[in-house]
C-alpha atoms as a PDB file:
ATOM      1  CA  UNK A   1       0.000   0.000   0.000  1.00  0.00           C
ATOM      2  CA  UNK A   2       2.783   2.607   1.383  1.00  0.00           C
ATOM      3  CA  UNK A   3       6.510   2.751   0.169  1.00  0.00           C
ATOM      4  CA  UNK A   4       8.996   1.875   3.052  1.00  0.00           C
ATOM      5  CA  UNK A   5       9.455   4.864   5.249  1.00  0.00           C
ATOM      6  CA  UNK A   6      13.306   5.437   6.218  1.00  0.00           C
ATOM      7  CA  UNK A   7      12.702   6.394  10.080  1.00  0.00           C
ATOM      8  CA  UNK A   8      16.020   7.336  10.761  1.00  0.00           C
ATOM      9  CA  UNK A   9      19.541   6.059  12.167  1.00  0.00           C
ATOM     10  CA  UNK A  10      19.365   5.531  15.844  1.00  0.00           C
ATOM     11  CA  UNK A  11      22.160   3.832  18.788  1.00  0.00           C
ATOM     12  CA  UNK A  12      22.804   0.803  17.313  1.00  0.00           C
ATOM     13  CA  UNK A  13      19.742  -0.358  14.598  1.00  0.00           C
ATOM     14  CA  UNK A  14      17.869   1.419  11.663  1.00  0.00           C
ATOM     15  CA  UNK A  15      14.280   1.945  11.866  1.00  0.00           C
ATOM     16  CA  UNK A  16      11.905   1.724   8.723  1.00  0.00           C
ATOM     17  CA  UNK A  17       8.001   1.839   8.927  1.00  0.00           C
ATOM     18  CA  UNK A  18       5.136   0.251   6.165  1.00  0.00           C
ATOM     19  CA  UNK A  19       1.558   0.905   5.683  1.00  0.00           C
ATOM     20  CA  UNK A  20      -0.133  -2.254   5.296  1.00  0.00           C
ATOM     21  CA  UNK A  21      -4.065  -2.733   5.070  1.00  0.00           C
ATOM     22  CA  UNK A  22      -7.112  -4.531   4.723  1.00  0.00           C
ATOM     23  CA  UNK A  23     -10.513  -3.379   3.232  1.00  0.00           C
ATOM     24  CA  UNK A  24     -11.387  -0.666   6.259  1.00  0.00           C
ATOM     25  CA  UNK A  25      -8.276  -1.126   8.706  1.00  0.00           C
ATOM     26  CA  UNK A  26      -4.997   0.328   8.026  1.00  0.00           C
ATOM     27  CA  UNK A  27      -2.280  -0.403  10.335  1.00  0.00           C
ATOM     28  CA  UNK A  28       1.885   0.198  10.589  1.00  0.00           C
ATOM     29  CA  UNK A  29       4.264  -2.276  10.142  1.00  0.00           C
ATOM     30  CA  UNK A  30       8.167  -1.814  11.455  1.00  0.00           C
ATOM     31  CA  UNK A  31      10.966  -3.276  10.302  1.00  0.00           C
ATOM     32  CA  UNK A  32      14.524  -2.868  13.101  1.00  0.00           C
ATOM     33  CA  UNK A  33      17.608  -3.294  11.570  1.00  0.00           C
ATOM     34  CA  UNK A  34      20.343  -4.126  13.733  1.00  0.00           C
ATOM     35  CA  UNK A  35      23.755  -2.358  12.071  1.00  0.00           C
ATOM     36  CA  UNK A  36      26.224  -4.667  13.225  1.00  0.00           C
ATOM     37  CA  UNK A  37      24.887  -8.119  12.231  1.00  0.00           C
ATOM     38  CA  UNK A  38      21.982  -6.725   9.998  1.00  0.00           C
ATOM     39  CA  UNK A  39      19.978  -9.060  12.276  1.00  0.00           C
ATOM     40  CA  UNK A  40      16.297  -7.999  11.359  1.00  0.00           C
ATOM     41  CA  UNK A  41      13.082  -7.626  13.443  1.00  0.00           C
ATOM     42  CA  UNK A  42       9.529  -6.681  12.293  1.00  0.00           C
ATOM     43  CA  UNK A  43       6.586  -5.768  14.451  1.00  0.00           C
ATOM     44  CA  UNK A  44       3.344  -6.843  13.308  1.00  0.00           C
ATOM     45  CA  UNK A  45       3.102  -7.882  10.361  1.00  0.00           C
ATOM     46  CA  UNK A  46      -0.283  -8.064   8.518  1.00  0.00           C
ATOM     47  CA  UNK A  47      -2.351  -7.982   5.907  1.00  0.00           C
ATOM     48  CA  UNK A  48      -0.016  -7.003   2.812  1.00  0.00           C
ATOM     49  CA  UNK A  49       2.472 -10.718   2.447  1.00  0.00           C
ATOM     50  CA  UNK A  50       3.935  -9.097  -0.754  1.00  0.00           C
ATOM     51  CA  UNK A  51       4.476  -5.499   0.440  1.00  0.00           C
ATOM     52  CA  UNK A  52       6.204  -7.022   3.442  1.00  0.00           C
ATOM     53  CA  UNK A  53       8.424  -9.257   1.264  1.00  0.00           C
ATOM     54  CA  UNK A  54       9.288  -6.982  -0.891  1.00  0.00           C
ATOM     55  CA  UNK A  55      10.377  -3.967   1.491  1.00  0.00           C
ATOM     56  CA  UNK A  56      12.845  -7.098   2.844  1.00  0.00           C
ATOM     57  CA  UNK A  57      14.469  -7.778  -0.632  1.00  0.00           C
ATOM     58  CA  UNK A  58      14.850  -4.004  -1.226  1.00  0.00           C
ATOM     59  CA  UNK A  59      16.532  -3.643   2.242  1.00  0.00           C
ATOM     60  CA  UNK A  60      18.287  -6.897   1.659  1.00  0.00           C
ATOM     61  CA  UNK A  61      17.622  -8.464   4.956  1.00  0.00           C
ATOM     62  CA  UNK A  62      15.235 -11.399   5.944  1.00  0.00           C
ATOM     63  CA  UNK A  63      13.284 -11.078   9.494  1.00  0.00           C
ATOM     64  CA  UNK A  64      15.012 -12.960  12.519  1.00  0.00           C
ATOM     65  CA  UNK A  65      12.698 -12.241  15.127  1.00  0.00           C
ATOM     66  CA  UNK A  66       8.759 -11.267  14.644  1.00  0.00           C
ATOM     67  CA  UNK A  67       7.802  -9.322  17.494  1.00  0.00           C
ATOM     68  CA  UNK A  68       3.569  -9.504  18.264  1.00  0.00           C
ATOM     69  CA  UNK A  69       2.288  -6.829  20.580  1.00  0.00           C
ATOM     70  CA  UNK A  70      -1.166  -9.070  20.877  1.00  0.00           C
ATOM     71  CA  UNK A  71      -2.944 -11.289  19.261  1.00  0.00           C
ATOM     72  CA  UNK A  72      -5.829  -9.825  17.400  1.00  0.00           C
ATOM     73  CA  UNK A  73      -5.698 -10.101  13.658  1.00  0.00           C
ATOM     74  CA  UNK A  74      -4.816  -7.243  12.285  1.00  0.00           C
ATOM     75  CA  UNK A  75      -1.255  -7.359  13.881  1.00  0.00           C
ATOM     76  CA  UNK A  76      -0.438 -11.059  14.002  1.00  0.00           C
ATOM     77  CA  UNK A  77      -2.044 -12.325  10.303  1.00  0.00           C
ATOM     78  CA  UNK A  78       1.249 -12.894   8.469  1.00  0.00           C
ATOM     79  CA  UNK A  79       3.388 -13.681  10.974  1.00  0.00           C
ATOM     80  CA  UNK A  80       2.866 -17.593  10.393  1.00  0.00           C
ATOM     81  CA  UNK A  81       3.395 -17.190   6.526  1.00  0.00           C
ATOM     82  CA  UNK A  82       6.755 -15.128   7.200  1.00  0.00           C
ATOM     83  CA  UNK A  83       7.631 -18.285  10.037  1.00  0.00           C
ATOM     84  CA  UNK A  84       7.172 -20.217   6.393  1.00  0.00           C
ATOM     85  CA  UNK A  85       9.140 -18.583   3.956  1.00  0.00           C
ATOM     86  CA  UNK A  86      12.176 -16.933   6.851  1.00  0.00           C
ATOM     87  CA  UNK A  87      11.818 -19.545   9.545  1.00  0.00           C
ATOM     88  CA  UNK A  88      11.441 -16.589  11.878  1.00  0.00           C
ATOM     89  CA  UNK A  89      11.503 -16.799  15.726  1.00  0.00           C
ATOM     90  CA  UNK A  90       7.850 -15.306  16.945  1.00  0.00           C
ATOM     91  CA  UNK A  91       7.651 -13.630  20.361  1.00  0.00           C
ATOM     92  CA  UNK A  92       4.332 -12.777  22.406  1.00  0.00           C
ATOM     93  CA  UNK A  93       3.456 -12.647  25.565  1.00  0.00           C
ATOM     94  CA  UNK A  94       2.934 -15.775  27.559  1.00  0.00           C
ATOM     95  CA  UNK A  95      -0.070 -14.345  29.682  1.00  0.00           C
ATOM     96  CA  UNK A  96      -1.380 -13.228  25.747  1.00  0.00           C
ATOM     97  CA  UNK A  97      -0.562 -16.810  23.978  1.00  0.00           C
ATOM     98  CA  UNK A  98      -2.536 -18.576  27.238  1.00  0.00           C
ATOM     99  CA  UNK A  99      -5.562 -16.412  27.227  1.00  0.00           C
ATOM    100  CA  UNK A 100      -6.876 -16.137  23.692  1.00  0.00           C
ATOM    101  CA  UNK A 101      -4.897 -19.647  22.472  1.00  0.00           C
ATOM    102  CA  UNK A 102      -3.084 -17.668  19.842  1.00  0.00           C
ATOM    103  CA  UNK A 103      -0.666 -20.548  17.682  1.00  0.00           C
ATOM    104  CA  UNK A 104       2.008 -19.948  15.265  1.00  0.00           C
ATOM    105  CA  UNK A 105       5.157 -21.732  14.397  1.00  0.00           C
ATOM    106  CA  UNK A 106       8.559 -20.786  16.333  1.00  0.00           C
ATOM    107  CA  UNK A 107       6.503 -19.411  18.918  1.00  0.00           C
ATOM    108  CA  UNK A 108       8.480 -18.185  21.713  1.00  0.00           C
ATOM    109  CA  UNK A 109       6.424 -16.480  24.647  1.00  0.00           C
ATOM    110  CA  UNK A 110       8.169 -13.601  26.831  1.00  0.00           C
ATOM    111  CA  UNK A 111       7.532 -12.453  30.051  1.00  0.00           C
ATOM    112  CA  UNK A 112       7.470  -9.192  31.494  1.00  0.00           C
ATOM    113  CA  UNK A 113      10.829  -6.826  31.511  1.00  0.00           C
ATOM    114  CA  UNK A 114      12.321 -10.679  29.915  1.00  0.00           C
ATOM    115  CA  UNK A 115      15.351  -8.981  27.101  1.00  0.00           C
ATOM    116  CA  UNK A 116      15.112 -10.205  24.201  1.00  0.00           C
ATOM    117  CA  UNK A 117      18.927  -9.842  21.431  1.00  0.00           C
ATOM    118  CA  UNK A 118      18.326  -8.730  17.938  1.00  0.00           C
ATOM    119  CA  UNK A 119      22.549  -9.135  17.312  1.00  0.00           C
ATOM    120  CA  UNK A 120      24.048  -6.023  19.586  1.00  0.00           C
ATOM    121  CA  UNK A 121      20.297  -4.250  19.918  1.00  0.00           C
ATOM    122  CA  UNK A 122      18.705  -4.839  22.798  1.00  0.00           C
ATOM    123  CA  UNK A 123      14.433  -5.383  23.142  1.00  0.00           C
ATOM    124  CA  UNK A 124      12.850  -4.927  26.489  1.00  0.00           C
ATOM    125  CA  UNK A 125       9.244  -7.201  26.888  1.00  0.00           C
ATOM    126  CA  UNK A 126       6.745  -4.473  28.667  1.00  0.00           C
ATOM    127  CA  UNK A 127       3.470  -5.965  29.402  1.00  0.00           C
ATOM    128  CA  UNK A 128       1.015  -3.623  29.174  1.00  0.00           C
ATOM    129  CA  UNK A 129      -2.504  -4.889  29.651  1.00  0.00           C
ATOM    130  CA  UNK A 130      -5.955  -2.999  28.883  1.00  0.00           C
ATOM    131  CA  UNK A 131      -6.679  -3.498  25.484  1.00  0.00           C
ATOM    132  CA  UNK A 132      -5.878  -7.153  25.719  1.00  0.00           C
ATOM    133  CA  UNK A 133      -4.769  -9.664  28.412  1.00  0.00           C
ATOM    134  CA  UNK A 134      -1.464  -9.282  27.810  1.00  0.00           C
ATOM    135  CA  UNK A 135      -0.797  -6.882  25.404  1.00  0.00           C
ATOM    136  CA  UNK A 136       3.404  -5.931  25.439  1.00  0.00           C
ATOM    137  CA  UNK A 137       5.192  -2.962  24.205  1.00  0.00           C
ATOM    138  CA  UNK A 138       8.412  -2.962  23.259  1.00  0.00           C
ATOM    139  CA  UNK A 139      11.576  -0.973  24.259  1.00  0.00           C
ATOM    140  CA  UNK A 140      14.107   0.075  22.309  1.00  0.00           C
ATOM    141  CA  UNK A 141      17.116   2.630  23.212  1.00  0.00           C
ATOM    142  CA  UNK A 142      15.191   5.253  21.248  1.00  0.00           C
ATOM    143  CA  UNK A 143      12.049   3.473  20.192  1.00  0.00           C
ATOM    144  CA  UNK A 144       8.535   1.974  21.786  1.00  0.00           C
ATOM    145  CA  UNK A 145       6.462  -0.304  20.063  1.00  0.00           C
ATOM    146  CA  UNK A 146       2.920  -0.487  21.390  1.00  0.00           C
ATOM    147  CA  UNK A 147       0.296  -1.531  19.297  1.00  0.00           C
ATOM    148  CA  UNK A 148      -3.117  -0.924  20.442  1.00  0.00           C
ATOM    149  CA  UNK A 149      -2.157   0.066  24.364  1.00  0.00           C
ATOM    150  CA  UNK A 150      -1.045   3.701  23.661  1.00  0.00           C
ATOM    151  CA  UNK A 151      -1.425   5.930  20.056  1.00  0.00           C
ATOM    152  CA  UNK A 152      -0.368   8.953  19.787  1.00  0.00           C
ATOM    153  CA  UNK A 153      -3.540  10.587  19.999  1.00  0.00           C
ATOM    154  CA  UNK A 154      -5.077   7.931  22.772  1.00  0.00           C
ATOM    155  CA  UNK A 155      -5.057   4.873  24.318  1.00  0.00           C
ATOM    156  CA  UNK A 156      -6.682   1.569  23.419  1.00  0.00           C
ATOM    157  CA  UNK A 157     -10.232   0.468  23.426  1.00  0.00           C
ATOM    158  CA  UNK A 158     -10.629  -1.611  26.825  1.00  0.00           C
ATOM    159  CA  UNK A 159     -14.093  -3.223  25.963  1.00  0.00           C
ATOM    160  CA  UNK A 160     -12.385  -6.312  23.748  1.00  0.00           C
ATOM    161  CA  UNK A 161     -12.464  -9.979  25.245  1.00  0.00           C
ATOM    162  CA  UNK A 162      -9.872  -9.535  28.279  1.00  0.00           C
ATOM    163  CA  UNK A 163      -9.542  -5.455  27.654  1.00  0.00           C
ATOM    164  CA  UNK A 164      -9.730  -3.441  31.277  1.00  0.00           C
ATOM    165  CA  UNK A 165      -9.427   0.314  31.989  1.00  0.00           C
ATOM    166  CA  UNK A 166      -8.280  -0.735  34.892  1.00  0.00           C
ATOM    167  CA  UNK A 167      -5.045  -2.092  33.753  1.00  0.00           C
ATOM    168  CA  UNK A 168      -4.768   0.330  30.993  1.00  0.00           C
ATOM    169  CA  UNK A 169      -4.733   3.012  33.667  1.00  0.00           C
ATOM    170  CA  UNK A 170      -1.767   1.022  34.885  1.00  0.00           C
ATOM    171  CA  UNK A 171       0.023   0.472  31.986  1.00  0.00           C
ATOM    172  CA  UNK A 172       0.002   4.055  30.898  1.00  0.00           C
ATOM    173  CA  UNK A 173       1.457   5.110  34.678  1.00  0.00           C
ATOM    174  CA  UNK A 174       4.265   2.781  34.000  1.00  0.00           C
ATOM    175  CA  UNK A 175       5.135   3.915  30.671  1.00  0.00           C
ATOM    176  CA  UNK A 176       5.241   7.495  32.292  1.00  0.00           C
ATOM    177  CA  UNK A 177       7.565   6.177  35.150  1.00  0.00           C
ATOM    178  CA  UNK A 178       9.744   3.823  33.007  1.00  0.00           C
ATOM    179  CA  UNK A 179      10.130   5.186  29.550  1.00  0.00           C
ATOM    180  CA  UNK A 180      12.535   8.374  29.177  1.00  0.00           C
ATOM    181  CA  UNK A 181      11.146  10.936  27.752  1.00  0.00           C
ATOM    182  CA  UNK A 182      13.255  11.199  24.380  1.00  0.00           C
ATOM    183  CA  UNK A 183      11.916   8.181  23.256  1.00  0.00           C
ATOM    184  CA  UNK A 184       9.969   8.075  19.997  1.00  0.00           C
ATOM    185  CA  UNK A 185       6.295   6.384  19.957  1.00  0.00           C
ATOM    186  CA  UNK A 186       4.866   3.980  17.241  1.00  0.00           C
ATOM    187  CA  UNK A 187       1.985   2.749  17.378  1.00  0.00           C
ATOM    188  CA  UNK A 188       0.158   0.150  15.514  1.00  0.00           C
ATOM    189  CA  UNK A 189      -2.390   2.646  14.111  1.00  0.00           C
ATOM    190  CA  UNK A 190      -2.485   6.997  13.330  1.00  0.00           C
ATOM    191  CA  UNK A 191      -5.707   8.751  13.943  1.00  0.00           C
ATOM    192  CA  UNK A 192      -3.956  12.106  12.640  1.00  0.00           C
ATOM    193  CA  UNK A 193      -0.761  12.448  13.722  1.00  0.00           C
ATOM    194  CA  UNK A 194       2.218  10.772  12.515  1.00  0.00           C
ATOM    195  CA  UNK A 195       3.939   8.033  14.544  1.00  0.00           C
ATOM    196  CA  UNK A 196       7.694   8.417  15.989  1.00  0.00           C
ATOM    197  CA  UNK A 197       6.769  11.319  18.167  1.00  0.00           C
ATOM    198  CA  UNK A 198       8.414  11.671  21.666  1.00  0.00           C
ATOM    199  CA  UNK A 199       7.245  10.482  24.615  1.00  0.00           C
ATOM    200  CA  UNK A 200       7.349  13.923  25.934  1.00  0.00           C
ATOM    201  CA  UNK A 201       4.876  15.036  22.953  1.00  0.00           C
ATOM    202  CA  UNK A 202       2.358  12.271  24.632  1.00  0.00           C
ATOM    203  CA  UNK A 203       2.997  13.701  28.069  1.00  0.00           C
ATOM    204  CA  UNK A 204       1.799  17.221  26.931  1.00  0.00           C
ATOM    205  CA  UNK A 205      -1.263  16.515  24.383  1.00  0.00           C
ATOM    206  CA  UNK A 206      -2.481  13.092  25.160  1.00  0.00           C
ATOM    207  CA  UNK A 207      -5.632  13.308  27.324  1.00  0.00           C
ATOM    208  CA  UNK A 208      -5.153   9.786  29.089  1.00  0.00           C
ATOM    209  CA  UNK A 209      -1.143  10.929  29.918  1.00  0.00           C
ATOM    210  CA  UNK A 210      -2.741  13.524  32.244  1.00  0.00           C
ATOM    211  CA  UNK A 211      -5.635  12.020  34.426  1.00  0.00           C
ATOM    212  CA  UNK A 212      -4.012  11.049  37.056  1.00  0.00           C
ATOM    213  CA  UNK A 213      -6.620   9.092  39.037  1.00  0.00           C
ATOM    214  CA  UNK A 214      -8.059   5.941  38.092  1.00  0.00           C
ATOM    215  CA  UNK A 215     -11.551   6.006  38.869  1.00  0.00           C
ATOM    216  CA  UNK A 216     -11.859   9.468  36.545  1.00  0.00           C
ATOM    217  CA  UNK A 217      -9.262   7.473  33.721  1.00  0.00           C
ATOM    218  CA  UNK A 218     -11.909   4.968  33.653  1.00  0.00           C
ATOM    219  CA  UNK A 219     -15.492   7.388  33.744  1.00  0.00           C
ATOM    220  CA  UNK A 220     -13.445   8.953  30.760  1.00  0.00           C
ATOM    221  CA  UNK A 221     -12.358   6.159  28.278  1.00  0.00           C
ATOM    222  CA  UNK A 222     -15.718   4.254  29.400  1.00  0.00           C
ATOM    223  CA  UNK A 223     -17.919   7.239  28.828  1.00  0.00           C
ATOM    224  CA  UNK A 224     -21.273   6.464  26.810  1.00  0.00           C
ATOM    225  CA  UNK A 225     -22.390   8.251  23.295  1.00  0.00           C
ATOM    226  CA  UNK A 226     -18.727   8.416  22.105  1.00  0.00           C
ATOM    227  CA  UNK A 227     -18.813   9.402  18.445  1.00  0.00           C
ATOM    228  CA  UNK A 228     -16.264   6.346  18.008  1.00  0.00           C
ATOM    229  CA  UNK A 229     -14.010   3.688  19.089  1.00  0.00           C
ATOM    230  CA  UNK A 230     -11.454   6.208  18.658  1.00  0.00           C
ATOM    231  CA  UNK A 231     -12.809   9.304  19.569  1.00  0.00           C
ATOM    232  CA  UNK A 232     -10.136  10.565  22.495  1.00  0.00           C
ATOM    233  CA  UNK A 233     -11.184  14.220  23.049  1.00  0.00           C
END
């Protein structure tokens, strides 16, 4: 659908982001590159088999490790057909694969803060419930992956099989303690505004970065005659 987006150089790995989609959802792929081994990740991959495959040739790498932030379709339904043609190492949460029975071949399931070695970068597991069970985000030096927990404009719906406000209160008070500020923010989906922005960008304009207690987190995000799923103002 989208040409491969060069997302800059950072400490260690190259960062490169896809547009992939399906009749009505559009979502973003991204592909790490380690630059000492050229050791290659990608973060849920769907939809678009031949986009993905291609953006691989033209980069000249093949993906090592397949990195699944849950398990809902949109974000997991080419990982097994990559597993087929790469024999690629698949990582998702344990608490995530248990819950909603998710399969796939060289499944490998990954605990919370567990590290995971893509050559010399290094991948921190966060689990991050609220949208699902055991929805994870993943930490770079200078990057966070994290699906449907956190956009830039929002946070996930919580009324999915397994989703909680509760937790997604939670998770979003632990990225704010645990992530440093510099780091940039992709999401698996943009409601307006282009992913890669700073943490510190979320901390000033994203409504559900500033309520601070839970009971009013959860009035807000579970509030009634919302004009959609995604409506965050």
């Amino acid at each position: 659908m989208q040409m491969l987006e060069h997302r800059g150089i950072h400490t260690g790995y190259d960062l490169y982001q896809i547009k992939v989609a399906s009749a009505n959802i559009r979502n973003f792929n991204y592909i790490v590159v380690d630059q000492a081994t050229g050791q290659t990740a990608i973060v849920d991959p769907a939809w678009d088999l031949e986009l993905i495959t291609g953006t691989f040739r033209a980069l000249g790498v093949k993906p090592d490790v397949i990195l699944l932030t849950h398990s809902h379709d949109d974000h997991v339904n080419m990982a097994a057909p990559l597993v087929e043609l790469y024999g690629s190492q698949v990582y998702m949460s344990a608490k995530e694969i248990d819950t909603y029975q998710f399969r796939c071949p060289n499944l490998n399931p990954v605990e919370d803060l567990d590290a995971i070695q893509l050559g010399e970068t290094g991948i921190t597991c966060l689990v991050t419930p609220g949208h699902t069970v055991g929805g994870t985000c993943y930490l770079l030096s200078e990057s966070l992956f994290t699906g449907d927990t956190i956009f830039i404009e929002g946070c996930g719906i919580c009324t999915t099989v397994g989703g909680s406000p509760y937790e997604m209160f939670e998770s979003i008070q632990r990225v704010k303690r645990t992530v440093e500020p510099h780091v940039r923010v992709y999401p698996g989906h943009s409601f307006g505004k282009e992913p890669g922005q700073p943490l510190s960008y979320l901390l000033r304009n994203n409504i559900y970065f500033h309520i601070e207690r839970i009971e009013h987190f959860i009035k807000f995000r579970m509030r009634g005659n919302q004009k959609g799923l995604f409506d965050f103002k």
